[in-house]
Each structure stands twice: as structure tokens, then as C-alpha cells.
N, C-alpha and C. Protein backbone atom coordinates (compact mmCIF):
# COMPACT_ATOMS: atom_id res chain seq x y z
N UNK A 1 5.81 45.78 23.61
CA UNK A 1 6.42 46.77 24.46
C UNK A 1 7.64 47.41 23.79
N UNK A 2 8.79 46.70 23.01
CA UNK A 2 9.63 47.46 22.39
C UNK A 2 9.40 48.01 21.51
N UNK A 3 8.31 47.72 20.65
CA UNK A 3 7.80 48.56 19.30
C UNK A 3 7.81 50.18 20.07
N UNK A 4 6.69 50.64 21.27
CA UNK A 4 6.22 51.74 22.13
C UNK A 4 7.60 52.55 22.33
N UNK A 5 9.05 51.62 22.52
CA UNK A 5 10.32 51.85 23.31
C UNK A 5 11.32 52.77 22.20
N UNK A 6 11.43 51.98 21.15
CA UNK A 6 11.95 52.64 20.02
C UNK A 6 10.85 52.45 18.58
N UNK A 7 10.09 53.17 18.65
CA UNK A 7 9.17 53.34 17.33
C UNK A 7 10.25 53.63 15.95
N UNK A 8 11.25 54.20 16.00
CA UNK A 8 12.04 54.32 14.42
C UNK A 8 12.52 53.09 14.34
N UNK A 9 13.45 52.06 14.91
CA UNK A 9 14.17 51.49 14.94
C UNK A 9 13.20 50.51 14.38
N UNK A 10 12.05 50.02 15.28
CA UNK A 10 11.30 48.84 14.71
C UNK A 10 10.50 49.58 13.60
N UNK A 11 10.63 50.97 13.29
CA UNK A 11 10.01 50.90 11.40
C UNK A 11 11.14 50.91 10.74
N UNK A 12 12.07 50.69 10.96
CA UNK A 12 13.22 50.38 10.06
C UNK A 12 13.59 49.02 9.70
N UNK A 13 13.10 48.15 11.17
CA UNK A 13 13.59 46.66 10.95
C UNK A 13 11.76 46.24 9.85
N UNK A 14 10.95 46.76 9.76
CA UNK A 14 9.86 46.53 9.13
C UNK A 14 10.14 46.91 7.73
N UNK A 15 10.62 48.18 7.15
CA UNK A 15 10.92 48.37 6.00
C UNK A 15 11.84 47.50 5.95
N UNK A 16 12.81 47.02 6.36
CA UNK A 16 13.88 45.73 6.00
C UNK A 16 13.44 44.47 5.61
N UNK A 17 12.02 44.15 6.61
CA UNK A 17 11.53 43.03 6.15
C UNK A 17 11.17 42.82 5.07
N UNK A 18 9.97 43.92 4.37
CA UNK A 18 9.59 44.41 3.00
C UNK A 18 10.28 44.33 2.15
N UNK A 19 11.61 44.89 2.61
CA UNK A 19 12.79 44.98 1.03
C UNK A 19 13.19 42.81 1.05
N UNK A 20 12.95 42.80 2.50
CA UNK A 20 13.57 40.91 2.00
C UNK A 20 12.01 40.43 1.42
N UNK A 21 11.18 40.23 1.39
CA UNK A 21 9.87 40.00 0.74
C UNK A 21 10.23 39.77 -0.83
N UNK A 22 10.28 41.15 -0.75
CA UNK A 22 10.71 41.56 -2.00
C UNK A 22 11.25 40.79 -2.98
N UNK A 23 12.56 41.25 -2.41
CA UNK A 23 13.94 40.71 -3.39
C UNK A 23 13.30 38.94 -2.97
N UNK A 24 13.24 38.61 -2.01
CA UNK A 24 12.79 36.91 -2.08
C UNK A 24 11.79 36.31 -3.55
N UNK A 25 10.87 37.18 -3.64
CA UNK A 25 10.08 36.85 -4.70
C UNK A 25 10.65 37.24 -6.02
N UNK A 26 11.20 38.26 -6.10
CA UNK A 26 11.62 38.22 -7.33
C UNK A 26 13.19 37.58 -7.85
N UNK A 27 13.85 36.82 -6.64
CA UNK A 27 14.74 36.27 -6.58
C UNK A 27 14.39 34.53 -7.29
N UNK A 28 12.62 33.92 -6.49
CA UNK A 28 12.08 32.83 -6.78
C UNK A 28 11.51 33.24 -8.47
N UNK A 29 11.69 34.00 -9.17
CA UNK A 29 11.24 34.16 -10.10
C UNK A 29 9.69 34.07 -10.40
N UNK A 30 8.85 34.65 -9.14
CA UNK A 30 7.14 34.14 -9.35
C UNK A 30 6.76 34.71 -10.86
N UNK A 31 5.64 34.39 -11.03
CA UNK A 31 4.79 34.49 -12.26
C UNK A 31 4.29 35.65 -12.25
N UNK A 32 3.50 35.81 -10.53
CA UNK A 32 2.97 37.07 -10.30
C UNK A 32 3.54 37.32 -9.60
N UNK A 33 3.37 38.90 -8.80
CA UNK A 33 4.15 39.48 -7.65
C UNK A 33 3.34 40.97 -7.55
N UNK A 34 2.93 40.55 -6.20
CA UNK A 34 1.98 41.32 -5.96
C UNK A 34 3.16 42.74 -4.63
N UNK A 35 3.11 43.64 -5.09
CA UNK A 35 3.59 44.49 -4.13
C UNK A 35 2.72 45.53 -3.26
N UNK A 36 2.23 45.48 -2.35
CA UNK A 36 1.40 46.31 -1.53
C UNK A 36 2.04 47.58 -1.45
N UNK A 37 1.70 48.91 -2.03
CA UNK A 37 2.41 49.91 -1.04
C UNK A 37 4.22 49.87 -1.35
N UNK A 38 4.56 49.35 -1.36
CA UNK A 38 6.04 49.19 -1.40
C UNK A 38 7.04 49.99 -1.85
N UNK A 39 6.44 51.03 -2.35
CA UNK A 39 7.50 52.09 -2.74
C UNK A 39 7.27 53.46 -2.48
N UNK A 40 6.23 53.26 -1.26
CA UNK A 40 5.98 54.57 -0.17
C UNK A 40 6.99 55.52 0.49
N UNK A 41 7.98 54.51 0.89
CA UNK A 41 9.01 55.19 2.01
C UNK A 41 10.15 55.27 1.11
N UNK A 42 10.38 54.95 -0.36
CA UNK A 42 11.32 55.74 -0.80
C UNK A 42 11.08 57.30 -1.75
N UNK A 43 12.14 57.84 -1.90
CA UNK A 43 12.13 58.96 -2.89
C UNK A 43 11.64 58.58 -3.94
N UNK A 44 11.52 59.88 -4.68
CA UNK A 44 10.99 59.73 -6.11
C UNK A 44 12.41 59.01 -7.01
N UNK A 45 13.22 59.69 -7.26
CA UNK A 45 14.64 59.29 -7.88
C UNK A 45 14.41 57.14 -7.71
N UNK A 46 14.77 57.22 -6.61
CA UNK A 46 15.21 55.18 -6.17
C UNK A 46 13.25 55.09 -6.83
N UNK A 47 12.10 55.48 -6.54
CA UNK A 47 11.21 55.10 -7.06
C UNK A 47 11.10 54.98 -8.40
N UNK A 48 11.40 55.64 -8.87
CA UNK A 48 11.39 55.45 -10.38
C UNK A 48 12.65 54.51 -10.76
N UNK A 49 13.82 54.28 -10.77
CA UNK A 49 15.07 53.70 -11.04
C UNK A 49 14.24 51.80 -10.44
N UNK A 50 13.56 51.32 -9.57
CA UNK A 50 12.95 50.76 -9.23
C UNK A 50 12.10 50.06 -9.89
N UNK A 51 10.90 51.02 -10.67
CA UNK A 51 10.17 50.57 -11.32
C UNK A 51 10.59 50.57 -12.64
N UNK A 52 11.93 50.84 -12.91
CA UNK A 52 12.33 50.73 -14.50
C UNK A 52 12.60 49.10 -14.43
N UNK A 53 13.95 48.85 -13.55
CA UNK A 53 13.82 47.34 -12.60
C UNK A 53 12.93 46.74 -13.12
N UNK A 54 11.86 46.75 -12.24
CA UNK A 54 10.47 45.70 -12.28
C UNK A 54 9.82 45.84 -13.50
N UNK A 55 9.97 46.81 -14.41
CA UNK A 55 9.42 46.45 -15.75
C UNK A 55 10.14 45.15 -16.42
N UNK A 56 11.46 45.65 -16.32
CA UNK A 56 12.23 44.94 -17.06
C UNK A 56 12.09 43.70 -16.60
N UNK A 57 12.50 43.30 -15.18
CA UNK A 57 11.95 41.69 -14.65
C UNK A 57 10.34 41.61 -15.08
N UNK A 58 9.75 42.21 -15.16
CA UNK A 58 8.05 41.93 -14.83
C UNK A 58 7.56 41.45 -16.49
N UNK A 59 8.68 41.32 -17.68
CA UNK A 59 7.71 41.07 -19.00
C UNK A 59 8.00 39.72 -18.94
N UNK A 60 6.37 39.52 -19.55
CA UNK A 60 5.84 38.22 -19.56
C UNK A 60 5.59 37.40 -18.14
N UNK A 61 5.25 38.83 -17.20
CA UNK A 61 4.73 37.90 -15.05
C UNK A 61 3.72 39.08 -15.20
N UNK A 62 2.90 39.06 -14.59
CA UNK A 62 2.02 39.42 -13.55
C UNK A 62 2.28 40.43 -12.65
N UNK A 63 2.72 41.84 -13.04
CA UNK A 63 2.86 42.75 -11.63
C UNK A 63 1.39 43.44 -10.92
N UNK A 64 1.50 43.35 -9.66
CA UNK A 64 0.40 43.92 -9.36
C UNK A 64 0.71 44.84 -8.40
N UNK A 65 0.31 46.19 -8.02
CA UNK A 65 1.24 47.28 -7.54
C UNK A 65 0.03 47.76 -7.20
N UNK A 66 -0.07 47.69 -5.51
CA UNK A 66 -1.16 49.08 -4.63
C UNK A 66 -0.01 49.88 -4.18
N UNK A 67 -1.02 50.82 -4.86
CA UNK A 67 -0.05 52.48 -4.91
C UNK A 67 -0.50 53.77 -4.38
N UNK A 68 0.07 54.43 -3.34
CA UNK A 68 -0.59 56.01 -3.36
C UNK A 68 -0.33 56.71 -3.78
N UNK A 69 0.80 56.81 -4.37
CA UNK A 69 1.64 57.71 -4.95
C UNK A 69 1.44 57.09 -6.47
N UNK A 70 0.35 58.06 -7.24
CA UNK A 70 0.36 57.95 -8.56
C UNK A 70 1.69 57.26 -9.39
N UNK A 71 2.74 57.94 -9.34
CA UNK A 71 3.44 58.45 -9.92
C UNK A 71 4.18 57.02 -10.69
N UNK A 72 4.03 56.00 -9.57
CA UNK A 72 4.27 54.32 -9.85
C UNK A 72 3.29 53.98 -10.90
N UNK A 73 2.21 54.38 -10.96
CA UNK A 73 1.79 53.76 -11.89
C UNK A 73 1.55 54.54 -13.27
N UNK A 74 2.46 55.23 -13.94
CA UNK A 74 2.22 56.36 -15.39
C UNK A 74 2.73 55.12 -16.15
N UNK A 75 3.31 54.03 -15.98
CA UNK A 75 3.28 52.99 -16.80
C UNK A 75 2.30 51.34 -16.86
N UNK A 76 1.50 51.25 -15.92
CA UNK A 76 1.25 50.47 -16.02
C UNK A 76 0.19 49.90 -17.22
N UNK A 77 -0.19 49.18 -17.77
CA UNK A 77 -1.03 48.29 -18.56
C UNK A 77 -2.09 48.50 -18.37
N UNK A 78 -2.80 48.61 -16.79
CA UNK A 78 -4.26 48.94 -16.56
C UNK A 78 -4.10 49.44 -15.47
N UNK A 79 -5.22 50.70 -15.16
CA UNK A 79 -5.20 50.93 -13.36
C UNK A 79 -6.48 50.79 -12.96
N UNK A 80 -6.84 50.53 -12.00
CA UNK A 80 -7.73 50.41 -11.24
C UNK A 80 -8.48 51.04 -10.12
N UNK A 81 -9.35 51.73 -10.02
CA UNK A 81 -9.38 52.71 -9.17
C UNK A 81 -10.64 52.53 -8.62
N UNK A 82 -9.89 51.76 -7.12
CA UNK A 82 -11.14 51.44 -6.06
C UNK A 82 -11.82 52.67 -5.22
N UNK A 83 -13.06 52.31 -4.77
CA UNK A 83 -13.86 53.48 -4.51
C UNK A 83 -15.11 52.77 -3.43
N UNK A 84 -14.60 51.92 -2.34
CA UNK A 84 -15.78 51.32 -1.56
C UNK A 84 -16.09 50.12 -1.76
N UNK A 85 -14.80 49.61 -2.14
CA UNK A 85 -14.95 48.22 -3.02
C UNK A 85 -15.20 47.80 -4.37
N UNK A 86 -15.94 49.19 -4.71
CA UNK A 86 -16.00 48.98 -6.16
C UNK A 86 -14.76 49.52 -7.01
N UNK A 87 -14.63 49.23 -8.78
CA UNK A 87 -14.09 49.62 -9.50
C UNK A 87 -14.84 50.93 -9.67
N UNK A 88 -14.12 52.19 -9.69
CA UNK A 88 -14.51 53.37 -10.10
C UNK A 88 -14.18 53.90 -11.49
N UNK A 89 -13.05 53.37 -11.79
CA UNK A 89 -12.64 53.86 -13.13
C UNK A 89 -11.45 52.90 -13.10
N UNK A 90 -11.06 53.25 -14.56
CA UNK A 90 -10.39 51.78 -15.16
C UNK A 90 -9.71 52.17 -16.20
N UNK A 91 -8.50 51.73 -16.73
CA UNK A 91 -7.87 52.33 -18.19
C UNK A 91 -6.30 52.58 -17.85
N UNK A 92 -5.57 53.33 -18.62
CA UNK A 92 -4.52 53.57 -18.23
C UNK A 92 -3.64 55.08 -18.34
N UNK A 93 -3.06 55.70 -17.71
CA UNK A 93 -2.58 56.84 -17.04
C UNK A 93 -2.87 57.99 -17.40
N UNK A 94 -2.82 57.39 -19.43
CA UNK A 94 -3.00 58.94 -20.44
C UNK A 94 -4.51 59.05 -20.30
N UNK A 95 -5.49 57.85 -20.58
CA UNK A 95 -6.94 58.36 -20.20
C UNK A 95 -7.19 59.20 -19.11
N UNK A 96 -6.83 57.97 -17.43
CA UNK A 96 -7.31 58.52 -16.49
C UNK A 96 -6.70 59.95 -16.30
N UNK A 97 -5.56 60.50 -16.94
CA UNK A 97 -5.10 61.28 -16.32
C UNK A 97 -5.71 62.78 -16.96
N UNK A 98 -6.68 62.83 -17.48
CA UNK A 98 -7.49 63.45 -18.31
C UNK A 98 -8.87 63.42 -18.19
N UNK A 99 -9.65 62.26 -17.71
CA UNK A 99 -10.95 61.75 -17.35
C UNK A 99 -11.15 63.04 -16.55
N UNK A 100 -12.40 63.17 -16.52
CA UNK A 100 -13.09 63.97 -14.48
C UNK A 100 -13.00 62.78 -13.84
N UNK A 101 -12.44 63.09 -12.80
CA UNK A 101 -12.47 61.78 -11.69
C UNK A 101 -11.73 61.65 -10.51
N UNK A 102 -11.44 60.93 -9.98
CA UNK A 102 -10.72 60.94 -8.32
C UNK A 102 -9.17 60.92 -8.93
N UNK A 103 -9.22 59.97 -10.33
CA UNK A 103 -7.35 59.70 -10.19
C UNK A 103 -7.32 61.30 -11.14
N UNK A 104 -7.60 62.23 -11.85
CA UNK A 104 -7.47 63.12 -12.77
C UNK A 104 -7.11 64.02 -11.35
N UNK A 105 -7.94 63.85 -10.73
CA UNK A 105 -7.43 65.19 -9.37
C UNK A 105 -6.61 65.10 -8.51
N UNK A 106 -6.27 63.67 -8.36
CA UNK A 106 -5.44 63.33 -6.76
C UNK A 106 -3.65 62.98 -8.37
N UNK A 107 -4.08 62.85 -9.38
CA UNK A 107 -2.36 63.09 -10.29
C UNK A 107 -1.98 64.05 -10.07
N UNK A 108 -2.96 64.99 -10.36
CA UNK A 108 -2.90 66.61 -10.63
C UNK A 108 -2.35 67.30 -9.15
N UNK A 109 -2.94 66.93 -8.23
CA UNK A 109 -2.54 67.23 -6.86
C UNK A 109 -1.31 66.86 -6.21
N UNK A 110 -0.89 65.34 -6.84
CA UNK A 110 0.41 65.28 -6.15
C UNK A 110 1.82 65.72 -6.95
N UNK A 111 1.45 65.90 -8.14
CA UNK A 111 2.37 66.60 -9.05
C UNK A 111 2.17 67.91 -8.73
N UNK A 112 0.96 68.75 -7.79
CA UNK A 112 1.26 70.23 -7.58
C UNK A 112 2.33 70.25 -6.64
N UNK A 113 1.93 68.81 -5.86
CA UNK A 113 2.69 68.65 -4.05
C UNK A 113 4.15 68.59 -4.36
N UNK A 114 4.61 67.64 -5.46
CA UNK A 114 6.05 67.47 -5.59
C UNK A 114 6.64 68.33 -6.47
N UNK A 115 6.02 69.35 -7.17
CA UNK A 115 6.37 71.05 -7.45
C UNK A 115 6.47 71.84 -6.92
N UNK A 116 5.95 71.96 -5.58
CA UNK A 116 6.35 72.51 -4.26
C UNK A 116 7.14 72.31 -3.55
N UNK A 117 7.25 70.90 -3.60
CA UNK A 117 8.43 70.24 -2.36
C UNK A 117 10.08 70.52 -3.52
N UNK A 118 9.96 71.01 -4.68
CA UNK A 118 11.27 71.25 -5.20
C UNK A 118 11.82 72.62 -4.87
N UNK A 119 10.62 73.66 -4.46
CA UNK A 119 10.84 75.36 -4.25
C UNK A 119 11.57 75.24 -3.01
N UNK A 120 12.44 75.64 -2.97
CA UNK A 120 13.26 76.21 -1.82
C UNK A 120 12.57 76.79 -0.63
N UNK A 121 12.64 76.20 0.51
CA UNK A 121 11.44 76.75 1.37
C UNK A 121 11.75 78.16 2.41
N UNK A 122 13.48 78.32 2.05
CA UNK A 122 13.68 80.08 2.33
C UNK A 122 14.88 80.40 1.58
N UNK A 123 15.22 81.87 1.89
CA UNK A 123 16.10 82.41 1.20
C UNK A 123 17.51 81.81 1.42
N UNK A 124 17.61 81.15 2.33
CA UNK A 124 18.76 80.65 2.61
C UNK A 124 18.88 78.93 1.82
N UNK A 125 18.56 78.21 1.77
CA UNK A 125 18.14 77.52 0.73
C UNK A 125 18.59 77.81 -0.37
N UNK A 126 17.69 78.76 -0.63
CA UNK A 126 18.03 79.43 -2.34
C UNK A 126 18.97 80.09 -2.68
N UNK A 127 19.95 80.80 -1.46
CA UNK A 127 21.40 80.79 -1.76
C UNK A 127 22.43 79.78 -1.29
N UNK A 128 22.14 78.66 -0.99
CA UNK A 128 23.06 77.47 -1.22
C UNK A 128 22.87 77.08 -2.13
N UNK A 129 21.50 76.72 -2.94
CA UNK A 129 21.68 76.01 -4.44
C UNK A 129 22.67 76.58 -5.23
């Protein structure tokens, strides 16, 4: 019933939980560390500054990173690209990002999206910058 009452408040105390998850595991120093999603609800800027972070903790562990936002993974080691359960394609950022395929179009697409979201969306805008 309070989730229905204040819906922001309890997705805020939920992203809070996530960030303690988090920092808990990489506080226990695991081997692996699996992050679901986890860097959805921030910006690009803290996303990237983030995953420079977790490189640096992550050599010689196990990162494993479900991602929608491409953009987390232009470094990783291998990607994986599920499709119905199956592996659809496989390799890493410079292939896929060149292949014909689901990740070659949905890179390409969200790098059109976040080239848009930098244009000023009126004239007023564009005379405060």
C-alpha cells in the first residue's frame, strides 16, 4: 500500500538499496560481481567515472554487467548478446559494433538518442548556453 502512496520516494529507497548491494560486494572483495542493470538510473558522466572504478577494482575478478545502455559495455572483454535465450552474437564492442546485427543497430541508435538529447530543445536554451 505505501509503494501505490508515494511511488518516487520508495524508487529512491530501492535505488539506495542497489547502491548498498553494491558497495557491500565490492567492499567484501568478491571474486565475481555480478551487477544487474545497475547503472540505468544514472547519467552518462557518473556512468562512465563508475565504470573506470570497476575496471580498476575488477582486474584479476569476474565482472559481469546486464546492460541496456550499450555504452557500459565499449570496454568489456566479451559481450554477449541474448536473443530468446539464446547467444546471438558474441565478441567485443569494435567487432559487434560493426557486425549486421541487433547490437550494430541498437549502438548506433542510442548514440543517435544521446546526440539528440545534447541539441538544445529551443531557442531559449540555446541562448543560455
Amino acid at each position: 500500500m505505501e509503494f501505490r502512496d508515494k511511488p518516487m520516494e520508495n524508487l529512491i529507497r530501492l535505488q539506495e538499496k542497489d547502491i548498498c548491494k553494491n558497495a557491500r560486494a565490492l567492499l567484501l572483495e568478491a571474486e565475481i560481481l555480478i551487477l544487474d542493470d545497475a547503472l540505468s538510473a544514472v547519467d552518462g558522466r557518473t556512468e562512465h567515472q563508475i565504470l573506470h572504478n570497476l575496471r580498476q577494482w575488477g582486474e584479476g575478478r569476474t565482472v559481469i554487467i546486464s546492460a541496456h545502455r550499450l555504452s557500459a559495455l565499449t570496454e568489456a572483454s566479451e559481450i554477449l548478446v541474448l536473443q530468446h535465450g539464446h547467444i546471438a552474437q558474441r565478441g567485443r564492442h569494435e567487432a559487434l559494433a560493426v557486425q549486421p546485427g541487433w547490437y550494430r543497430d541498437m549502438y548506433r541508435y542510442q548514440q543517435l538518442e544521446a546526440a539528440l538529447d545534447e541539441v538544445p530543445q529551443t531557442q531559449e536554451e540555446a541562448l543560455d548556453a
